[in-house]
Protein backbone atom coordinates (compact mmCIF):
# COMPACT_ATOMS: atom_id res chain seq x y z
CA UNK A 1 2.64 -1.68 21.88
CA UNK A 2 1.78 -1.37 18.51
CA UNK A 3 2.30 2.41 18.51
CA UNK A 4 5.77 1.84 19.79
CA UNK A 5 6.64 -0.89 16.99
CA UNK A 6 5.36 1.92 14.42
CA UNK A 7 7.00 4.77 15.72
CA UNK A 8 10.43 2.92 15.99
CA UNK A 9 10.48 2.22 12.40
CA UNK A 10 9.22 5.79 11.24
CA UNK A 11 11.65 8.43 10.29
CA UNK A 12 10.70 11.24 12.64
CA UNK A 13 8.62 14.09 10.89
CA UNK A 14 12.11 16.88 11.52
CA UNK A 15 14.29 14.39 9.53
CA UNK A 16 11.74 14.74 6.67
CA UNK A 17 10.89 18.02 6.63
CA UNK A 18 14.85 19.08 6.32
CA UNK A 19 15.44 16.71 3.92
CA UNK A 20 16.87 18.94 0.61
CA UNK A 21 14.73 16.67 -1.97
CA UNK A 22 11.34 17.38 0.28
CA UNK A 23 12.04 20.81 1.90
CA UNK A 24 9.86 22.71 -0.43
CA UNK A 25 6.99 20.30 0.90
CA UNK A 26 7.73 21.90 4.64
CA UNK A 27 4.19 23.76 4.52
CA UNK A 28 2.44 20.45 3.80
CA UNK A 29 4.98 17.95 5.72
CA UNK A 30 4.08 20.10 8.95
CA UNK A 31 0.67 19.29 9.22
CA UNK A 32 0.46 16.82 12.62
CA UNK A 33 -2.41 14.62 10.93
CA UNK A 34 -0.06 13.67 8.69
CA UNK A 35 2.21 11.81 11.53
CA UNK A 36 -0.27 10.93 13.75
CA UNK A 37 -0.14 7.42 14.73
CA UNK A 38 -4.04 5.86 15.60
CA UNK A 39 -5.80 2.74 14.54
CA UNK A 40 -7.59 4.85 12.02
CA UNK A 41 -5.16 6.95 9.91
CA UNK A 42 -2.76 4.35 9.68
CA UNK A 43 -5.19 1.73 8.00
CA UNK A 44 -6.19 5.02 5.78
CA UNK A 45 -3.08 4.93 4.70
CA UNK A 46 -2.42 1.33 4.30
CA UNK A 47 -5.37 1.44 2.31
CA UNK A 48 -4.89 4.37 0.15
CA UNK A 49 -1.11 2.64 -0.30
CA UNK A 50 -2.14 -0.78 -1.45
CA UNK A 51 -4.81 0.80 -4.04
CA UNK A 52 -1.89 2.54 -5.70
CA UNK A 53 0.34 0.42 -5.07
CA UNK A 54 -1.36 -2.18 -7.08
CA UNK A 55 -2.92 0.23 -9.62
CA UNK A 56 -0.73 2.51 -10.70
CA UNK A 57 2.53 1.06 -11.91
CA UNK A 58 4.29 4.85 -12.05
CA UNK A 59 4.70 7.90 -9.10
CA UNK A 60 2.79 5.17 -6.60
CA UNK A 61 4.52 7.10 -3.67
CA UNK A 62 4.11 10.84 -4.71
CA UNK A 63 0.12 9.61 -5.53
CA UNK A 64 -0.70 8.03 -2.03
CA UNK A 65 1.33 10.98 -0.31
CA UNK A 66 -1.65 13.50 -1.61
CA UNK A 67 -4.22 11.34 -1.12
CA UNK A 68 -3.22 10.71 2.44
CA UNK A 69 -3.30 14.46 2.43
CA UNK A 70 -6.24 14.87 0.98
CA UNK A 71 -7.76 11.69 3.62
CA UNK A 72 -5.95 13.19 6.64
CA UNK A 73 -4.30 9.65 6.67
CA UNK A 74 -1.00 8.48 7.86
CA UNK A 75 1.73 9.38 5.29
CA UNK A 76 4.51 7.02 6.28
CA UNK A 77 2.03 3.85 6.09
CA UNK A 78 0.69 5.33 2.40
CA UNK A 79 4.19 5.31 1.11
CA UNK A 80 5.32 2.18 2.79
CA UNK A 81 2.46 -0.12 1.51
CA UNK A 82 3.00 0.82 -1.72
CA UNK A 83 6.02 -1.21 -1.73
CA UNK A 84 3.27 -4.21 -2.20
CA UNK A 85 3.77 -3.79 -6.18
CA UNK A 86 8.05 -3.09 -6.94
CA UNK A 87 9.99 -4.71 -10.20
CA UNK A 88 9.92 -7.98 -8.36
CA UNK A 89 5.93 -8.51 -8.48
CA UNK A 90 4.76 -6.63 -11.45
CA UNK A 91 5.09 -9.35 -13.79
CA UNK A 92 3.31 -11.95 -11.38
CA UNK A 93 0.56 -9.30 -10.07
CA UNK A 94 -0.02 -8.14 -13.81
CA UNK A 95 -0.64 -11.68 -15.31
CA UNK A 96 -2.91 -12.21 -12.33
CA UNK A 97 -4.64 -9.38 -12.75
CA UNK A 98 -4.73 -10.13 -16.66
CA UNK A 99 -5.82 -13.77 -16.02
CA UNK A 100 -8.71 -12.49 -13.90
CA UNK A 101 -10.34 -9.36 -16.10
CA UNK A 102 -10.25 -12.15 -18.69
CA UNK A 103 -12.26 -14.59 -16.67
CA UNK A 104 -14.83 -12.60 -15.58
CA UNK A 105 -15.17 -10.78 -18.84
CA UNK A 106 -15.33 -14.29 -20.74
CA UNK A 107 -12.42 -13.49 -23.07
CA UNK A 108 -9.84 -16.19 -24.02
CA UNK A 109 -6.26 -15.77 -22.42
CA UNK A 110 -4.05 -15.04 -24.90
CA UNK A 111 -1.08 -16.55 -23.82
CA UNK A 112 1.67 -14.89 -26.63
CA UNK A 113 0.74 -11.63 -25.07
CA UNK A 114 0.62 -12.67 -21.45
CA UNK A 115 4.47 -13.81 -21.62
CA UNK A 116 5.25 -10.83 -23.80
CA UNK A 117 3.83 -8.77 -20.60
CA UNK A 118 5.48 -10.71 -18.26
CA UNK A 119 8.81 -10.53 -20.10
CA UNK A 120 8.81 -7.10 -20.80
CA UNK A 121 7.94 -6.35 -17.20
CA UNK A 122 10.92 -8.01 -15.75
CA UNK A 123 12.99 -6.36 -17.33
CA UNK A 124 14.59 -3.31 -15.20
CA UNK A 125 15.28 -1.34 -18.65
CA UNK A 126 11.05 -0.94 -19.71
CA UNK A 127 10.59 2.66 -20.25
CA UNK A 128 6.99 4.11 -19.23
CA UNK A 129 6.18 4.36 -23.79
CA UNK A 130 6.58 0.65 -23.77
CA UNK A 131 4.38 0.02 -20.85
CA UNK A 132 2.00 2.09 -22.26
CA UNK A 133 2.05 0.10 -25.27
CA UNK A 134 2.16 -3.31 -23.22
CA UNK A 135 -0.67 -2.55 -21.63
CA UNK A 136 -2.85 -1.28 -24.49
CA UNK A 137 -2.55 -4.29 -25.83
CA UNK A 138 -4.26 -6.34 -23.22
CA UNK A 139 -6.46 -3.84 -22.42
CA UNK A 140 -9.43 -3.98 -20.54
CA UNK A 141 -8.98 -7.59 -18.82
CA UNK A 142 -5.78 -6.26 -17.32
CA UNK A 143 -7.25 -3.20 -16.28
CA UNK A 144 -10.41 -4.61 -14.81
CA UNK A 145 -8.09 -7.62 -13.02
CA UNK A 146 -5.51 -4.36 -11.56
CA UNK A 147 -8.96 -2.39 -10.65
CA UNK A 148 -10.30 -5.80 -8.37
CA UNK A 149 -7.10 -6.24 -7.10
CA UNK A 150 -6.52 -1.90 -6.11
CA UNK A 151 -9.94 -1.72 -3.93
CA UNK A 152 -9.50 -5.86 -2.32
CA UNK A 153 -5.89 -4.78 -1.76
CA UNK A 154 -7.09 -1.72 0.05
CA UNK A 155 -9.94 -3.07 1.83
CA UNK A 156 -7.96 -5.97 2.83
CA UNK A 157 -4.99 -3.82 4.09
CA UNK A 158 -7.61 -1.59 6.33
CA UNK A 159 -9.12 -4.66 7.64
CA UNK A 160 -5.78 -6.52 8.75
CA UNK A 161 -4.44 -3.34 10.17
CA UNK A 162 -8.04 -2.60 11.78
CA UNK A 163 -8.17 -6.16 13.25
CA UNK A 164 -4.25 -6.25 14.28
CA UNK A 165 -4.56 -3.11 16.15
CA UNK A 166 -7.36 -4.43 18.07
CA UNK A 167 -5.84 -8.08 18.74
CA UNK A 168 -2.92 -5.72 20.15
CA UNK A 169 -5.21 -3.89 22.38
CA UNK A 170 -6.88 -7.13 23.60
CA UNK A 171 -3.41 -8.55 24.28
CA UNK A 172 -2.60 -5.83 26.06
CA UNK A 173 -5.47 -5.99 28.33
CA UNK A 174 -5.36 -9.70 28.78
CA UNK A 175 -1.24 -9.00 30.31
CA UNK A 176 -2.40 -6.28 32.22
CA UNK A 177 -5.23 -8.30 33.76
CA UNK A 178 -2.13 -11.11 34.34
CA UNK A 179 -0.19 -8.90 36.06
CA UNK A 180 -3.04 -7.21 38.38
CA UNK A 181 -3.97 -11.05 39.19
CA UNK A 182 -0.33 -11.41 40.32
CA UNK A 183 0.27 -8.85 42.31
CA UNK A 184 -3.00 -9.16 44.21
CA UNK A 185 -2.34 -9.91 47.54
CA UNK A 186 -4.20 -14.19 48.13
């Protein structure tokens, strides 16, 4: 069931690998692991997804494509759950993640430089200098907060997606059970 729902929503590999913007990746893009749909590569990838999803702010996609490569991990689900971070949550995930480095390392919010972050990341026009220079300023709270959130995000995602796949399995089996008690003769 679950394999179905996945595979229905996946662009198939041959779509991909003629695509002009990722034919020179045909070599790499023709590797089966890559597309293989199991309980196992596709919470890899979830996981490798969320981690750079939430930590790196640039090239999230092109970064979990290798490392699913690298992991022998489902591509599609790396480049789909990186979509957990887009312009829409960076401001909200970043203060969060600044707001918790601070805590834990004992420093005092500063609150003119949290709403300069949050402003400057909700804008569409920030350019990757200015980010650079956002985040230097902030530092090591925001970096430790991003780091927690990276590996909870990714052990979270392989969790749910461990623990969903099996629910769907034990659904599975409790219909089929159903129906064998049905059609037995009484």
């Amino acid at each position: 069931m679950a394999r179905k729902l996945v595979r229905r929503w996946l662009p198939e590999p041959e779509h991909i690998q003629t695509n002009r913007w990722l034919r020179w990746l045909g070599p790499v893009l023709r590797r089966p692991w890559l597309w293989q749909i199991n309980r196992r590569t596709v919470a890899t990838g979830v996981a490798i997804g969320m981690f750079f999803g939430f930590m790196v702010p640039i090239a999230q996609i092109p970064l979990s494509a290798v490392f699913a490569w690298v992991f022998r991990a489902n591509l599609p689900a790396a480049a789909v759950s990186t979509l957990v971070s887009n312009p829409f949550t960076y401001a909200p995930i970043w203060v969060l993640a600044y707001r918790l480095g601070a805590a834990i390392l004992g420093e005092p919010v500063n609150e003119s430089t949290l709403e300069g972050l949050a402003e400057g990341l909700a804008q569409a026009e920030v350019v990757a200098v200015s980010w650079i220079d956002r985040i230097s300023a902030i530092g090591k709270p925001l970096l430790l907060g991003l780091s927690i959130f990276a590996v909870g995000g990714a052990i979270l995602g392989y969790a749910m997606v461990m623990l969903a796949w099996r629910i769907g399995i034990w659904l599975r089996m409790l219909r089929r059970r159903d129906r064998r008690s049905q059609a037995a003769p009484r």
